[in-house]
N, C-alpha and C. Protein backbone atom coordinates (compact mmCIF):
# COMPACT_ATOMS: atom_id res chain seq x y z
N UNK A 1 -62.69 30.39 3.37
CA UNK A 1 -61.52 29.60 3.07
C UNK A 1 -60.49 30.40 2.29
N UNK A 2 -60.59 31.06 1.42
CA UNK A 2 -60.13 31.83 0.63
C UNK A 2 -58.59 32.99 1.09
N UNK A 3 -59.43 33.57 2.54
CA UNK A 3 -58.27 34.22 3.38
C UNK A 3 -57.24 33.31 3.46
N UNK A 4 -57.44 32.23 4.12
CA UNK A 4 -56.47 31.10 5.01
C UNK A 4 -55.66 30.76 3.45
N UNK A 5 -56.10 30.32 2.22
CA UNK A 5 -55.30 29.95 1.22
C UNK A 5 -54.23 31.34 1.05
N UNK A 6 -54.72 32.41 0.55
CA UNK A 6 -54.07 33.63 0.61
C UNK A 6 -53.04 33.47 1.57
N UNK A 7 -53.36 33.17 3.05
CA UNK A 7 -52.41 33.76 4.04
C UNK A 7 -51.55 32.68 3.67
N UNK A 8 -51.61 30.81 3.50
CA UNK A 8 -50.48 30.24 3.26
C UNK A 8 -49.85 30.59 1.82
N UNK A 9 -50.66 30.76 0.98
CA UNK A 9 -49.65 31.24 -0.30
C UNK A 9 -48.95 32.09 -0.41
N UNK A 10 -49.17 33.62 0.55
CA UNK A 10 -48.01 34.40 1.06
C UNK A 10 -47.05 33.86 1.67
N UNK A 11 -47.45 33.36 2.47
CA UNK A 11 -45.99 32.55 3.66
C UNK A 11 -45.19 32.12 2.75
N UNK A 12 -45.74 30.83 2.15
CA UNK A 12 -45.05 30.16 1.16
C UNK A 12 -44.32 30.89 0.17
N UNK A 13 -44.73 31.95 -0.89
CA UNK A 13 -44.40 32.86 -1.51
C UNK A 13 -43.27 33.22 -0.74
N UNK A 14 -43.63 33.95 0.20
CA UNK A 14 -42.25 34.83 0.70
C UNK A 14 -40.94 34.41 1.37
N UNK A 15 -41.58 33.09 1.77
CA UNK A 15 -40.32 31.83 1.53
C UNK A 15 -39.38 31.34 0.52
N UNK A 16 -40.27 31.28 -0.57
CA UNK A 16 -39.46 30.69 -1.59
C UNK A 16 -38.84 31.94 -2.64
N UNK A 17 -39.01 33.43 -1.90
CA UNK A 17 -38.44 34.27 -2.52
C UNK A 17 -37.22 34.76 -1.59
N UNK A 18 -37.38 34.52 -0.54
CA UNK A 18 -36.94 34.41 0.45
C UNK A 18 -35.14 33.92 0.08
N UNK A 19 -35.53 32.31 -0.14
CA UNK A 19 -34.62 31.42 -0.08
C UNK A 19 -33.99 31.72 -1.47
N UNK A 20 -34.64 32.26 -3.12
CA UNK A 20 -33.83 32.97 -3.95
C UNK A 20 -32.83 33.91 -4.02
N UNK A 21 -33.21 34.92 -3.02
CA UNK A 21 -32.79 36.01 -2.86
C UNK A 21 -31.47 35.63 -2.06
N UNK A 22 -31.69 35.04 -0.70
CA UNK A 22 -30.46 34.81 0.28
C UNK A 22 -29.74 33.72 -1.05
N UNK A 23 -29.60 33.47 -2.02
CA UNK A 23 -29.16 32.37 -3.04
C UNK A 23 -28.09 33.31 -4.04
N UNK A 24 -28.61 34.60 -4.24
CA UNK A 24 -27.96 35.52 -4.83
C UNK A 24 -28.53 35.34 -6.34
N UNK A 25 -30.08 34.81 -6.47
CA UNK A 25 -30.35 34.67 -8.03
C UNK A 25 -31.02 35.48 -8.10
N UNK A 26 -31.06 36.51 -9.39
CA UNK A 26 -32.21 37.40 -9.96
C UNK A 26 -33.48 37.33 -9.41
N UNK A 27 -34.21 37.79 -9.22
CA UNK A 27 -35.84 37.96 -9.11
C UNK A 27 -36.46 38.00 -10.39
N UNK A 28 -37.71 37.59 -10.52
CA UNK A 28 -38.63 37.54 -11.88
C UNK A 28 -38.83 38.69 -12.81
N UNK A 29 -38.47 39.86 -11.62
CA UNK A 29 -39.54 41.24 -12.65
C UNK A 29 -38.27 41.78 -13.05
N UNK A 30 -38.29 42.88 -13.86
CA UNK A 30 -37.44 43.35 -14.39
C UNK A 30 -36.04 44.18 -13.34
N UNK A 31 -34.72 44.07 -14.38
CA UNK A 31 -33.73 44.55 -13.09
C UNK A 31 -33.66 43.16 -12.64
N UNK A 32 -34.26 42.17 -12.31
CA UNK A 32 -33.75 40.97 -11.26
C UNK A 32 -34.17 41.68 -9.75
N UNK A 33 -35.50 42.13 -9.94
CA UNK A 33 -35.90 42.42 -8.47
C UNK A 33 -36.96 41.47 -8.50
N UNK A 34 -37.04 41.34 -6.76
CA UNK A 34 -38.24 40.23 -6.46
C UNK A 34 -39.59 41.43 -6.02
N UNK A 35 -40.49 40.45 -6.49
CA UNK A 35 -41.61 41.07 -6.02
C UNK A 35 -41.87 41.19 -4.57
N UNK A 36 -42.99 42.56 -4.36
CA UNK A 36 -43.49 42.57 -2.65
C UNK A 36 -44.17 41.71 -2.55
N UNK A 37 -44.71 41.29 -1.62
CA UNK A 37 -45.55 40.51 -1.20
C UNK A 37 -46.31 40.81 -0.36
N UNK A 38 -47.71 40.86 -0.28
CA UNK A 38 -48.47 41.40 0.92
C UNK A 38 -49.51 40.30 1.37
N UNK A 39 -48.52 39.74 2.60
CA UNK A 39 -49.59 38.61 3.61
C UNK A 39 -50.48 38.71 3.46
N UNK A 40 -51.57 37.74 3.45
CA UNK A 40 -52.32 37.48 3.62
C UNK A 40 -53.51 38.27 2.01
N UNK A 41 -52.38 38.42 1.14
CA UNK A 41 -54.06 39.19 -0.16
C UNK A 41 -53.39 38.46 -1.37
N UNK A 42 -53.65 38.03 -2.48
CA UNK A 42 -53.73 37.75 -3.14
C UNK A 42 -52.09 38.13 -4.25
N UNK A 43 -51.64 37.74 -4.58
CA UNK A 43 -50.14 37.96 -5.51
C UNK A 43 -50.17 36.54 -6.24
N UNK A 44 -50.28 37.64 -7.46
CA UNK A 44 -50.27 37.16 -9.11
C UNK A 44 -48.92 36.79 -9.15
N UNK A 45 -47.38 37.21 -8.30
CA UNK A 45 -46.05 36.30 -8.59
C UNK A 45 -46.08 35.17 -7.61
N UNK A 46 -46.89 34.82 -7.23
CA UNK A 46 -46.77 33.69 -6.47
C UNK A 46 -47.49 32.22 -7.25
N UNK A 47 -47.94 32.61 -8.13
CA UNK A 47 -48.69 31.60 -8.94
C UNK A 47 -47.72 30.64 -9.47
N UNK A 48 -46.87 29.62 -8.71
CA UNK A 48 -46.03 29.28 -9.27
C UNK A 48 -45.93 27.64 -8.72
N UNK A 49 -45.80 26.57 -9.33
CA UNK A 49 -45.92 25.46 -8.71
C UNK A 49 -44.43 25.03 -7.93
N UNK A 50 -43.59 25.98 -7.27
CA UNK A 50 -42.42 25.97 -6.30
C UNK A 50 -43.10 25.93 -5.43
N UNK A 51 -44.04 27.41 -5.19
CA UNK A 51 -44.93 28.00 -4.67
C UNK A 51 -46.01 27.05 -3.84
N UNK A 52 -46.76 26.51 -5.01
CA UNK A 52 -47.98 25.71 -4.68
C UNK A 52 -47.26 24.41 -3.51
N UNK A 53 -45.98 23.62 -4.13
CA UNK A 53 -45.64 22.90 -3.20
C UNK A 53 -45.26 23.45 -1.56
N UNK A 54 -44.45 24.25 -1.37
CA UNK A 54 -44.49 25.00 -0.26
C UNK A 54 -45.85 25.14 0.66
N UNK A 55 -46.71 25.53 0.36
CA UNK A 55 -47.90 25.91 0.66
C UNK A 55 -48.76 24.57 1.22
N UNK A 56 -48.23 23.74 0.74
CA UNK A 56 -48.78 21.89 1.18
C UNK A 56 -47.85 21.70 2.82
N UNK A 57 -46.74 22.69 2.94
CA UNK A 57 -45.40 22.20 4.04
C UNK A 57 -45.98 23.29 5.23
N UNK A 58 -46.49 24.27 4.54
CA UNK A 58 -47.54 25.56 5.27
C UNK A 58 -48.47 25.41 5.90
N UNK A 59 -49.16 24.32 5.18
CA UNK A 59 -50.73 24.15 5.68
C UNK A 59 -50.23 22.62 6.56
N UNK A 60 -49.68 21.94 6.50
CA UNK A 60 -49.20 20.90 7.17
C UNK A 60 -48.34 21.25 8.51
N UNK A 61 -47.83 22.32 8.70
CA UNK A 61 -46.83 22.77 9.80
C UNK A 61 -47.93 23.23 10.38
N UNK A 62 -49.06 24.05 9.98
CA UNK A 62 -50.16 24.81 10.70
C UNK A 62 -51.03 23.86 11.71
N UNK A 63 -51.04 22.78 10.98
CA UNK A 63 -52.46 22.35 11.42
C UNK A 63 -51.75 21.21 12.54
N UNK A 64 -50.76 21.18 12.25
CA UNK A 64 -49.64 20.12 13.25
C UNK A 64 -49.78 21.39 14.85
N UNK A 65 -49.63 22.85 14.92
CA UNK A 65 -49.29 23.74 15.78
C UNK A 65 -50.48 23.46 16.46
N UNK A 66 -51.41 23.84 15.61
CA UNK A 66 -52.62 24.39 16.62
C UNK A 66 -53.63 23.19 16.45
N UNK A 67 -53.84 22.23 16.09
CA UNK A 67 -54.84 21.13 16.11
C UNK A 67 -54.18 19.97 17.14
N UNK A 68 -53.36 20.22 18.02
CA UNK A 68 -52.60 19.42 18.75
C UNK A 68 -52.89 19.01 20.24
C-alpha cells in the first residue's frame, strides 16, 4: 500500500506546487524555490494538509479511471 500512497502524494504534491508556482508565489525552501519532487518516493515537503486534501481528489479520480 505504501507505494500507491507515495505515488498519490507525489501527484498531489506536484500539483499543488504546481498551481503555486504558475500563481507567481514563493516556494517554501529558501530563495522562494519549490522543492523537487520525485514520483512515486517519499517527500518530506509534501507533508502538508493542502497536500493531504488533494491526494483524497487523486485517489478518487484513480479509482473512478480504472475500477469502471
Amino acid at each position: 500500500m505504501a507505494p500507491k500512497i507515495n505515488l498519490y502524494s507525489s501527484l498531489a504534491c506536484e500539483d499543488y506546487y504546481s498551481e503555486k508556482s504558475g500563481s507567481g508565489l514563493p516556494g517554501p525552501l529558501p530563495g522562494g524555490a519549490y522543492p523537487i519532487i520525485e514520483i512515486g518516493q517519499p517527500n518530506p515537503d509534501c507533508h502538508l494538509p493542502e497536500v493531504a486534501a488533494r491526494m483524497i481528489k487523486v485517489d478518487s479520480r484513480y479509482k473512478r479511471e480504472h475500477h469502471n
